[in-house]
C-alpha atoms as a PDB file:
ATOM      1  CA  UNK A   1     105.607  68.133 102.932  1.00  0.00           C
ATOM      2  CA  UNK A   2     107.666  65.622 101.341  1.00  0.00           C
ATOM      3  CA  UNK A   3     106.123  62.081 100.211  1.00  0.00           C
ATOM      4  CA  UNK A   4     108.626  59.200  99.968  1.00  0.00           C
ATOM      5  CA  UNK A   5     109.988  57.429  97.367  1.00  0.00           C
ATOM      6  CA  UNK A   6     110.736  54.266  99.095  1.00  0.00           C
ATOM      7  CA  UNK A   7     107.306  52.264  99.200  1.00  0.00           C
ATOM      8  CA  UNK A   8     105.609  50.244  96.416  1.00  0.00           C
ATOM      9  CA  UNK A   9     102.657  52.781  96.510  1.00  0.00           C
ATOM     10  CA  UNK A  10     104.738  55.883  95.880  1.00  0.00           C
ATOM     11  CA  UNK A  11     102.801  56.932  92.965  1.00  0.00           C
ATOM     12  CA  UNK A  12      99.469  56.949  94.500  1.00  0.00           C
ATOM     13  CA  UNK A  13     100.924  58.502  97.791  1.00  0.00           C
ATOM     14  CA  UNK A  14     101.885  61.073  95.622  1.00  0.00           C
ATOM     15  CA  UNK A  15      98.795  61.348  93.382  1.00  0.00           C
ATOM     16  CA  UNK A  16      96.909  61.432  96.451  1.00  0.00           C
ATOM     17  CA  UNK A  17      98.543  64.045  98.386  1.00  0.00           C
ATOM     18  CA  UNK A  18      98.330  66.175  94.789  1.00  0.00           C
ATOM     19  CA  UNK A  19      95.300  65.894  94.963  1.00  0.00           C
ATOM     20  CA  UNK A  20      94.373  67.465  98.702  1.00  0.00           C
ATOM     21  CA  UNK A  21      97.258  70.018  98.418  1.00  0.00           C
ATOM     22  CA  UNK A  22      95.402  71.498  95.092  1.00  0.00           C
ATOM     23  CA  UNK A  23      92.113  70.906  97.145  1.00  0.00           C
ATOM     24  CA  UNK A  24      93.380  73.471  99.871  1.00  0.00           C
ATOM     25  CA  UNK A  25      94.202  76.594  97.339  1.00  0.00           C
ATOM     26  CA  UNK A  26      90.953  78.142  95.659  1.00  0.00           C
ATOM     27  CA  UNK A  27      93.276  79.752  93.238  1.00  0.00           C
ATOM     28  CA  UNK A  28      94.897  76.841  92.161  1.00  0.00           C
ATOM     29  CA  UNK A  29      98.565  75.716  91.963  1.00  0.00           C
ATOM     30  CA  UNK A  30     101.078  74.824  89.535  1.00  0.00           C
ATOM     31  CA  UNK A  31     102.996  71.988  87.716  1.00  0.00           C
ATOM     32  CA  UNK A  32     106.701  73.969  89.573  1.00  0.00           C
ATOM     33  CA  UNK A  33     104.370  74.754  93.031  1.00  0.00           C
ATOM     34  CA  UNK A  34     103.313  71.383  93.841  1.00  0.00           C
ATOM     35  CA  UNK A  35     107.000  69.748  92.537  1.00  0.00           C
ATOM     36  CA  UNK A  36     108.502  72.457  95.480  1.00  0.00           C
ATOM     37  CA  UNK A  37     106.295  72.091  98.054  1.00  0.00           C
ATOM     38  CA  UNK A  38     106.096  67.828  97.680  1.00  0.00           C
ATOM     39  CA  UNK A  39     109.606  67.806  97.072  1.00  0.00           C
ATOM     40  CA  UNK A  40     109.265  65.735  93.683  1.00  0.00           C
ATOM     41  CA  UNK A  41     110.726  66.014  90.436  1.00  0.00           C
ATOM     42  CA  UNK A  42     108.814  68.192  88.181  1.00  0.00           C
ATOM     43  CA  UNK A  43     108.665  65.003  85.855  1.00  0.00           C
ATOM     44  CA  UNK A  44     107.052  62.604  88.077  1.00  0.00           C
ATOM     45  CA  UNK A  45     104.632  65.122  89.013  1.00  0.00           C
ATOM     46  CA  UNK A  46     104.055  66.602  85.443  1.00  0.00           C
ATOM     47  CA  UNK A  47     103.003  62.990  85.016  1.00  0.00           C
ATOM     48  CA  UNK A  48     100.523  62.019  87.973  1.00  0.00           C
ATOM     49  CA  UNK A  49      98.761  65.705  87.527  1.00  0.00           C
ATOM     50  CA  UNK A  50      98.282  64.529  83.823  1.00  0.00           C
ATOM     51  CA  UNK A  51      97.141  61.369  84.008  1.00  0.00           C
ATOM     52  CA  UNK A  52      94.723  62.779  87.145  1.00  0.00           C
ATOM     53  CA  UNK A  53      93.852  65.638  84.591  1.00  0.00           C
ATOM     54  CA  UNK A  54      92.894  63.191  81.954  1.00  0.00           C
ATOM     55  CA  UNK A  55      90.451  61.324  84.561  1.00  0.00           C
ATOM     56  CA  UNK A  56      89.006  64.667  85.354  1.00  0.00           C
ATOM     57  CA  UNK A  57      89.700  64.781  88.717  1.00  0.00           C
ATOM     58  CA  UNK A  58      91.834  67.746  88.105  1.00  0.00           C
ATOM     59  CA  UNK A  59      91.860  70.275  85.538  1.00  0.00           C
ATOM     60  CA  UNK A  60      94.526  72.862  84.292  1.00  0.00           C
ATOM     61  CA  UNK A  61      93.592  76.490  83.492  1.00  0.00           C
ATOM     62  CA  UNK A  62      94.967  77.086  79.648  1.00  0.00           C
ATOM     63  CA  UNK A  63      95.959  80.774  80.838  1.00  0.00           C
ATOM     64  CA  UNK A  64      97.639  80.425  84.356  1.00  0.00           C
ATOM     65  CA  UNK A  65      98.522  77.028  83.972  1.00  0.00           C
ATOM     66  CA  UNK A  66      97.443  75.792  87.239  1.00  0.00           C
ATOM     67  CA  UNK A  67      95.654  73.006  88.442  1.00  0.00           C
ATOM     68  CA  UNK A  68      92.230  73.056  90.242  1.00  0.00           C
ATOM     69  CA  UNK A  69      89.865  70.341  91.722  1.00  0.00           C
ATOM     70  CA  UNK A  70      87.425  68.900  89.216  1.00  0.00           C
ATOM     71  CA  UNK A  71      84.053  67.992  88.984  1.00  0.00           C
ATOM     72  CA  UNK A  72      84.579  64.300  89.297  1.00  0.00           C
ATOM     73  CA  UNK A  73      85.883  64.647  92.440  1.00  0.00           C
ATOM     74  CA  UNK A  74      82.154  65.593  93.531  1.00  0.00           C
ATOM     75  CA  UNK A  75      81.274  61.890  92.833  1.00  0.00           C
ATOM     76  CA  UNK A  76      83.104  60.571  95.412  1.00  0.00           C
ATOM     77  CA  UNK A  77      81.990  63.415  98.187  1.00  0.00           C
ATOM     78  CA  UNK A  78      78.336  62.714  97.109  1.00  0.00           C
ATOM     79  CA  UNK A  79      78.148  59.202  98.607  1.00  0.00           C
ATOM     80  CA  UNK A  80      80.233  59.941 102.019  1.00  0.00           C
ATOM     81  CA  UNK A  81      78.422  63.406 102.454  1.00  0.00           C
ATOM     82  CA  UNK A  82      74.783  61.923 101.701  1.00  0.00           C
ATOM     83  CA  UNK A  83      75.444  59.583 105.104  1.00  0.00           C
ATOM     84  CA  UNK A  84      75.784  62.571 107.038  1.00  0.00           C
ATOM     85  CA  UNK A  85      72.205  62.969 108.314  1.00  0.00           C
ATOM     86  CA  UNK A  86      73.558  66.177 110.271  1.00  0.00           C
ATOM     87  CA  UNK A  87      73.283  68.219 106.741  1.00  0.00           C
ATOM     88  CA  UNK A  88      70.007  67.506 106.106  1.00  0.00           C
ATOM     89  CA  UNK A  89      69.132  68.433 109.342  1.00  0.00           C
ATOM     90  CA  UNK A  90      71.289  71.201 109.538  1.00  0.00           C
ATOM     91  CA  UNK A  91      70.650  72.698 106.293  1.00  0.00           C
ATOM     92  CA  UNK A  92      67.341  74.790 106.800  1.00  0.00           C
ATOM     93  CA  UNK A  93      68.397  76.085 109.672  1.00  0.00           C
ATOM     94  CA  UNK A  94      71.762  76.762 108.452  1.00  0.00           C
ATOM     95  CA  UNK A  95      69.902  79.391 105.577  1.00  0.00           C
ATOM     96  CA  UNK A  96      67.944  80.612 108.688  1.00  0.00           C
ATOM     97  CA  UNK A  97      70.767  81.973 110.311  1.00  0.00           C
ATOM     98  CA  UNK A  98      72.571  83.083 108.017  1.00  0.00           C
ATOM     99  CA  UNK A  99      69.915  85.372 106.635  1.00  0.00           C
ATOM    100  CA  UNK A 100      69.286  86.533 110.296  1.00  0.00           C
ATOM    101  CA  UNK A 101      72.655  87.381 110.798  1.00  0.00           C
ATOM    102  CA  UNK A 102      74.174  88.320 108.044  1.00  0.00           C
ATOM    103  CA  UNK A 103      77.125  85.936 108.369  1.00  0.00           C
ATOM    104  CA  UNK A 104      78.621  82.656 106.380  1.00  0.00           C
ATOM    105  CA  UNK A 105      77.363  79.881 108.247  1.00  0.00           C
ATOM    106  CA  UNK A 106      79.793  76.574 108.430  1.00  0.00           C
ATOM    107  CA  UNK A 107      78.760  73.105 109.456  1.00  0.00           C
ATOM    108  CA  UNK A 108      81.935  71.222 110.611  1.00  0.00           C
ATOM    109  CA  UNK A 109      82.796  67.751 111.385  1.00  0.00           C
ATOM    110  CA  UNK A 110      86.288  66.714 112.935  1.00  0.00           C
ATOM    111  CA  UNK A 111      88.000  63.805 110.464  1.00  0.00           C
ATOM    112  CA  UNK A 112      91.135  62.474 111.696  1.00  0.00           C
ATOM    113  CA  UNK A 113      93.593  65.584 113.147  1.00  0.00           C
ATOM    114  CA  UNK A 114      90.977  68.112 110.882  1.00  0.00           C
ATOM    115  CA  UNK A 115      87.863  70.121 111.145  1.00  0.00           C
ATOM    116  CA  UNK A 116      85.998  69.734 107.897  1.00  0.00           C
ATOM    117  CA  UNK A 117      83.809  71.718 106.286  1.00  0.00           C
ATOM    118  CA  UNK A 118      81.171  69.191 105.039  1.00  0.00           C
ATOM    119  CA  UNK A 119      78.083  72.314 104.276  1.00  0.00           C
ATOM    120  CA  UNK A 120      78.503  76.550 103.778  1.00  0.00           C
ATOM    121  CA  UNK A 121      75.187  78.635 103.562  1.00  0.00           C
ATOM    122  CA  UNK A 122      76.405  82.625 102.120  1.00  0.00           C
ATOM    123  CA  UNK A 123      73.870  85.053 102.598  1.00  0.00           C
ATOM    124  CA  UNK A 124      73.429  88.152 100.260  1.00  0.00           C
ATOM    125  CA  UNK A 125      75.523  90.912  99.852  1.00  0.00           C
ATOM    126  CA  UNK A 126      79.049  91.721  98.758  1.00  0.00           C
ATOM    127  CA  UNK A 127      81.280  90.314 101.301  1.00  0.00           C
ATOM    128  CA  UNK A 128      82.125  86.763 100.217  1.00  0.00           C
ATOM    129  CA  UNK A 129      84.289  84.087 102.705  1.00  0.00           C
ATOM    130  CA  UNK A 130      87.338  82.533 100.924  1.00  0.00           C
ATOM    131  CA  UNK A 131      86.046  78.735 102.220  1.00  0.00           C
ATOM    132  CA  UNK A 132      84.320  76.107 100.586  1.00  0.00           C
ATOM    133  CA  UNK A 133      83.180  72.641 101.317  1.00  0.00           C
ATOM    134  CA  UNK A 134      85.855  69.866 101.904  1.00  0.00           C
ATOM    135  CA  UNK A 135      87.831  72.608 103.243  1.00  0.00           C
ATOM    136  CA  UNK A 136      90.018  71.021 105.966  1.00  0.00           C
ATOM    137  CA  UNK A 137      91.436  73.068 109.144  1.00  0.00           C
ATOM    138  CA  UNK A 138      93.430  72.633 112.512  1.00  0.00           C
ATOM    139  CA  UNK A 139      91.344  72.707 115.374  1.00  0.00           C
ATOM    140  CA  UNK A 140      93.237  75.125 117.586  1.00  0.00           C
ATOM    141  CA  UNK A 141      93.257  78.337 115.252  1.00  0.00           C
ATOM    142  CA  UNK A 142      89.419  78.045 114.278  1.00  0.00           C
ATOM    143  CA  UNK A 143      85.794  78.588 115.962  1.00  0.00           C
ATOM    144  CA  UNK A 144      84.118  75.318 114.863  1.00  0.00           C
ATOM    145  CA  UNK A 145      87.511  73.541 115.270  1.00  0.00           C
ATOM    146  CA  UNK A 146      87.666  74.646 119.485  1.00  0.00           C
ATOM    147  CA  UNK A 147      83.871  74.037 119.547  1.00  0.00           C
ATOM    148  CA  UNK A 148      84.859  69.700 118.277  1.00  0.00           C
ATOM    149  CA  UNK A 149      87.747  69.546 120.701  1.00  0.00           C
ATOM    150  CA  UNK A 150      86.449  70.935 123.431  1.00  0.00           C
ATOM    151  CA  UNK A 151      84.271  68.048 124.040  1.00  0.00           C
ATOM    152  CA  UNK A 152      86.698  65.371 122.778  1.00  0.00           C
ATOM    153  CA  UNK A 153      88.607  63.570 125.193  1.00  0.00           C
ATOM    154  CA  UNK A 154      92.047  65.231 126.142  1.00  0.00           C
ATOM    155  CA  UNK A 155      94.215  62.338 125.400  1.00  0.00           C
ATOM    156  CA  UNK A 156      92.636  61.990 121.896  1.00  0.00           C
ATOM    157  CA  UNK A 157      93.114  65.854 121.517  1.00  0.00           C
ATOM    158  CA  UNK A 158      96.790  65.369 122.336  1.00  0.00           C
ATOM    159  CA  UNK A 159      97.212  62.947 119.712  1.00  0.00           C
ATOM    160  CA  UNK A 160      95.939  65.168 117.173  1.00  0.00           C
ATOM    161  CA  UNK A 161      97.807  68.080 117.916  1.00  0.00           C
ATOM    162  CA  UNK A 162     101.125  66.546 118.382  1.00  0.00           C
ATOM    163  CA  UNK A 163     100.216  64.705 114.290  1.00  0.00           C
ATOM    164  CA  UNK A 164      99.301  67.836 113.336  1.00  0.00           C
ATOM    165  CA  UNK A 165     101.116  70.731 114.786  1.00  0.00           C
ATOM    166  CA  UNK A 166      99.917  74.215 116.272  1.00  0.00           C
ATOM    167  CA  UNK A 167     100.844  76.462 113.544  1.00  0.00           C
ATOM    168  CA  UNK A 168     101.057  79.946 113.895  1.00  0.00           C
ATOM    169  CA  UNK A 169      98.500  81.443 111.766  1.00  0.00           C
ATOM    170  CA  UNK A 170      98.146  84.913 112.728  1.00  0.00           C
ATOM    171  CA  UNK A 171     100.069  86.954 115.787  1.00  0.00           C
ATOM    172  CA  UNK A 172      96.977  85.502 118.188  1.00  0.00           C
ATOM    173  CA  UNK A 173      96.634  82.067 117.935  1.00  0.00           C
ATOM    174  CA  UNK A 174      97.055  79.847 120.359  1.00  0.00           C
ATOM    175  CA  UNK A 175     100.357  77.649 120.013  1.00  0.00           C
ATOM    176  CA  UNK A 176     100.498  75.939 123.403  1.00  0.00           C
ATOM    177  CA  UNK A 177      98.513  73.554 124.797  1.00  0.00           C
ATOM    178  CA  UNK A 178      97.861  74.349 128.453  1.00  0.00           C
ATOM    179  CA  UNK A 179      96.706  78.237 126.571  1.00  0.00           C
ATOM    180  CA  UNK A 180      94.267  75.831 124.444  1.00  0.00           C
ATOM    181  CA  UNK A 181      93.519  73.533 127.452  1.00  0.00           C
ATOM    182  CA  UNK A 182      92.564  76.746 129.553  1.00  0.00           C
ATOM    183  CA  UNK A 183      90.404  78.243 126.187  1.00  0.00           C
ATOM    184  CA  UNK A 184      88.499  74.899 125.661  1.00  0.00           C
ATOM    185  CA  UNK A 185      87.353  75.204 129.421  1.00  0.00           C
ATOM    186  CA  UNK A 186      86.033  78.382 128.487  1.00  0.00           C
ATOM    187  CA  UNK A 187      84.273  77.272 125.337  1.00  0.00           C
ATOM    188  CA  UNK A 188      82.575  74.140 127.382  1.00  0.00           C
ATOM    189  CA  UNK A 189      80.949  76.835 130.181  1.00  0.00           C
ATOM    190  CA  UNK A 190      79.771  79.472 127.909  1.00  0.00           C
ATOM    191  CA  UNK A 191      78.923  77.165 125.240  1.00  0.00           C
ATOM    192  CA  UNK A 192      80.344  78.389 122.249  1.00  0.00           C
ATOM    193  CA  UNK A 193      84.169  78.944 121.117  1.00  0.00           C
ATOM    194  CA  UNK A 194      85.277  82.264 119.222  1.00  0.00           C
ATOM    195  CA  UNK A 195      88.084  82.990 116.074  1.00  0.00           C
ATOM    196  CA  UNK A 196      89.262  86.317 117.302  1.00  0.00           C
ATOM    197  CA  UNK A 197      91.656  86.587 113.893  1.00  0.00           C
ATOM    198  CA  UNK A 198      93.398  83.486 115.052  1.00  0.00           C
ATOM    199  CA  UNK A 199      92.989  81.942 111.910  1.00  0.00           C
ATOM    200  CA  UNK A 200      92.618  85.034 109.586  1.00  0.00           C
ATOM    201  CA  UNK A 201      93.755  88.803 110.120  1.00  0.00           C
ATOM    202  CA  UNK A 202      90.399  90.655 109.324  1.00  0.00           C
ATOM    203  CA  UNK A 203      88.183  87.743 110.327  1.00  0.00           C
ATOM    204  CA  UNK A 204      86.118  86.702 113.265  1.00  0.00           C
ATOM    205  CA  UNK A 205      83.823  83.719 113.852  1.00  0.00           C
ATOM    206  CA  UNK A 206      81.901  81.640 116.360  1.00  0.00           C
ATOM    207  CA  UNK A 207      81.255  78.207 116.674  1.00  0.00           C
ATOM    208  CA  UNK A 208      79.280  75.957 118.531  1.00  0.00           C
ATOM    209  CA  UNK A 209      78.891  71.993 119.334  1.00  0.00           C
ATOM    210  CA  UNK A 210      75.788  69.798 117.686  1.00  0.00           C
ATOM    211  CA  UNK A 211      75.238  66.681 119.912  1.00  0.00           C
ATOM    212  CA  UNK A 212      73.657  63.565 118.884  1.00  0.00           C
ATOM    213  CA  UNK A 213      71.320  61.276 120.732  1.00  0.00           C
ATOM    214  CA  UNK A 214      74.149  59.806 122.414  1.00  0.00           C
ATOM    215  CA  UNK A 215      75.233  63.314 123.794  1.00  0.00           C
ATOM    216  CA  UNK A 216      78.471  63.207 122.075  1.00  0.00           C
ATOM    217  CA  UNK A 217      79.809  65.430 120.092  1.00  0.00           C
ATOM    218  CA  UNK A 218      78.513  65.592 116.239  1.00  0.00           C
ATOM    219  CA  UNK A 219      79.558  68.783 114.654  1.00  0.00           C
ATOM    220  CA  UNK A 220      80.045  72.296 114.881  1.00  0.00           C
ATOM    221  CA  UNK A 221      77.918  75.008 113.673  1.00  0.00           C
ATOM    222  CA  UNK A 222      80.222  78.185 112.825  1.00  0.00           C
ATOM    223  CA  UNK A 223      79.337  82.056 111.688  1.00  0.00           C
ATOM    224  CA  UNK A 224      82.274  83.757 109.690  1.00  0.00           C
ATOM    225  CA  UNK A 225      82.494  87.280 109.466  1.00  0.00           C
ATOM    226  CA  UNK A 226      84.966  90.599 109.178  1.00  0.00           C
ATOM    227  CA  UNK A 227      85.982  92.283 112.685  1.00  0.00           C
ATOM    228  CA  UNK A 228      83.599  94.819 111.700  1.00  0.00           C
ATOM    229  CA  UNK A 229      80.620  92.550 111.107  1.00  0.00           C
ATOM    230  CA  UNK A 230      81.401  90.699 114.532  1.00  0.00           C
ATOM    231  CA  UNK A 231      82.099  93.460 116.974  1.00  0.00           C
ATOM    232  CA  UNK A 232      81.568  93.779 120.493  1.00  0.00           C
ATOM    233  CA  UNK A 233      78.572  95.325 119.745  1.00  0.00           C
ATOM    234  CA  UNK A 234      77.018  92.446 117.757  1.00  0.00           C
ATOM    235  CA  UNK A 235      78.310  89.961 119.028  1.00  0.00           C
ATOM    236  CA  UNK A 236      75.941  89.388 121.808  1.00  0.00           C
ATOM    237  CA  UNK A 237      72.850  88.885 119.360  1.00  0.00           C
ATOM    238  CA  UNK A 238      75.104  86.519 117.238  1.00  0.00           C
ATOM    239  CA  UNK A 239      76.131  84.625 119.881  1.00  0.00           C
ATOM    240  CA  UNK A 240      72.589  83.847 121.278  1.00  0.00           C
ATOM    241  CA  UNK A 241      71.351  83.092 117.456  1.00  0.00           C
ATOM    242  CA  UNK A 242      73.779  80.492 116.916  1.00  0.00           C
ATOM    243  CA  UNK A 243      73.748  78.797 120.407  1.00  0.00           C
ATOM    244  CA  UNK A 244      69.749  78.832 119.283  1.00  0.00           C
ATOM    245  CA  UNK A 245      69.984  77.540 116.174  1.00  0.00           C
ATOM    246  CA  UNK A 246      73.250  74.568 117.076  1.00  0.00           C
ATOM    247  CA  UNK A 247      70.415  73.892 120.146  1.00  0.00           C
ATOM    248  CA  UNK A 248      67.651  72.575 117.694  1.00  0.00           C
ATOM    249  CA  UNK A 249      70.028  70.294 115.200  1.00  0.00           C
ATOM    250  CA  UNK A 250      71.722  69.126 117.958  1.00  0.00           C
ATOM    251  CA  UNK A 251      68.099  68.211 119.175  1.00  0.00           C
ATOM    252  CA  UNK A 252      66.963  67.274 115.141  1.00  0.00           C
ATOM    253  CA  UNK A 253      69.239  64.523 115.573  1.00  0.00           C
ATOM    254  CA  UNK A 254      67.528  63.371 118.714  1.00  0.00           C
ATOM    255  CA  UNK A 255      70.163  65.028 121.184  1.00  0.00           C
ATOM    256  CA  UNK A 256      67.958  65.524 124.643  1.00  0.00           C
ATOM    257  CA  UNK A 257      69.827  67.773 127.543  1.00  0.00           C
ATOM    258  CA  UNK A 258      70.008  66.192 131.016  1.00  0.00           C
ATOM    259  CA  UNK A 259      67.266  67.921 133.286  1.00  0.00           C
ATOM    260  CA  UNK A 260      68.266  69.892 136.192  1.00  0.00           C
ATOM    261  CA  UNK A 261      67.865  69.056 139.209  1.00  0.00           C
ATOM    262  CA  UNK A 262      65.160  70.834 141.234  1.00  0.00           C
ATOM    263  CA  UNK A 263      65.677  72.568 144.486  1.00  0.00           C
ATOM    264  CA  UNK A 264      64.301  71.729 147.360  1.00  0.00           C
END
């Protein structure tokens, strides 16, 4: 990713994509690392990461000398994330289902070309997911991000994936549309859209759509686990749980499904 030089704004173009490049790695990155991959002198950026250091929106480990996401940042989340009534609803049964299951549970909104993370319930035990709230993800590698843009327009979904690309995350992800096209069909008839290591080697997960009152599309409710956790075996029982528990947000946030029609 390169950020241009040209405009009046340069500096906060660059400050800005500093700041969601460091806000992608968990382990942090450095002064030489985010230079490299921005394509900016080392000065200019040893600059704008001090200056964003100094306002706390960043902070440098003394030993690794790498930048992280501070705690200021958190103010500004607080007052977009407190509008999303879908957390609060979400949130109890999030913990519910994540203690029946035994899985992370994700709660996923799509923002712009991205699924975001915007809640993560952990349950107990050793096995800890590497994700984290404000985590931001394609759509076509991920559970929760085929579970958004499956019921998403097509012509809206094409303009997202030609912005953002179909990267090649693992050996089997999808990098074509008519193979996504033909996997979002699937997701809208069964209900639910699965990770089989597209995203992650080792991981699987399952998402599924949370409707509002209008009957579009809210968010998506996801369970992370290892291949082992989410086997063929388990899966069944996981699947119905979540369906289940995306079923009553979706209808916490007033979401009704259209009746059948009765026979005759």
């Amino acid at each position: 990713m390169s950020v241009s030089t040209d405009s009046p704004s340069a500096a906060v173009e660059r400050a800005l994509a500093m700041l969601e490049m460091v806000a992608q790695e968990s382990g942090g990155l450095s002064n030489a690392e985010i230079s490299r991959k921005l394509k900016i002198p080392k000065s200019s950026a040893s600059y704008i990461l001090r200056t964003l250091e100094t306002r706390n929106y960043l902070i440098r480990d003394l030993e690794s000398g790498k930048y992280k996401v501070g705690l200021k940042i958190l103010s500004l989340s607080r007052g977009a994330l407190s509008d999303l009534d879908v957390r609060g609803v979400a949130l109890p049964i999030m913990r519910h289902l994540s203690q029946q299951t035994g899985l992370t549970c994700h709660l996923a909104i799509l923002d712009g070309p991205d699924a975001v993370y915007v809640e993560k319930v952990e349950p107990e035990g050793f096995i800890r997911m590497d994700t984290w709230v404000g985590r931001r993800m394609r759509v076509h590698p991920t559970s929760v991000g085929k579970a958004l843009a499956a019921h998403i327009p097509q012509d809206r979904l094409e303009i997202i994936l030609a912005k953002a690309g179909m990267e090649k995350r693992t050996p089997k992800t999808i990098t074509t549309l008519p193979r996504l096209l033909k996997e979002l069909e699937k997701v809208r008839a069964q209900g639910y859209a699965v990770d089989d290591e597209e995203n992650n080697l080792g991981a699987r997960c399952l998402g599924a759509p949370v409707f509002n009152e209008r009957g579009l599309i809210e968010a998506a409710l996801g369970l992370s686990g290892t291949t082992q956790q989410v086997s063929p075996q388990t899966m069944p029982r996981i699947v119905e749980a979540l369906k289940d528990a995306a079923r009553h947000i979706s209808m916490g946030m007033g979401y009704r499904p259209p009746r059948r029609a009765s026979g005759s």
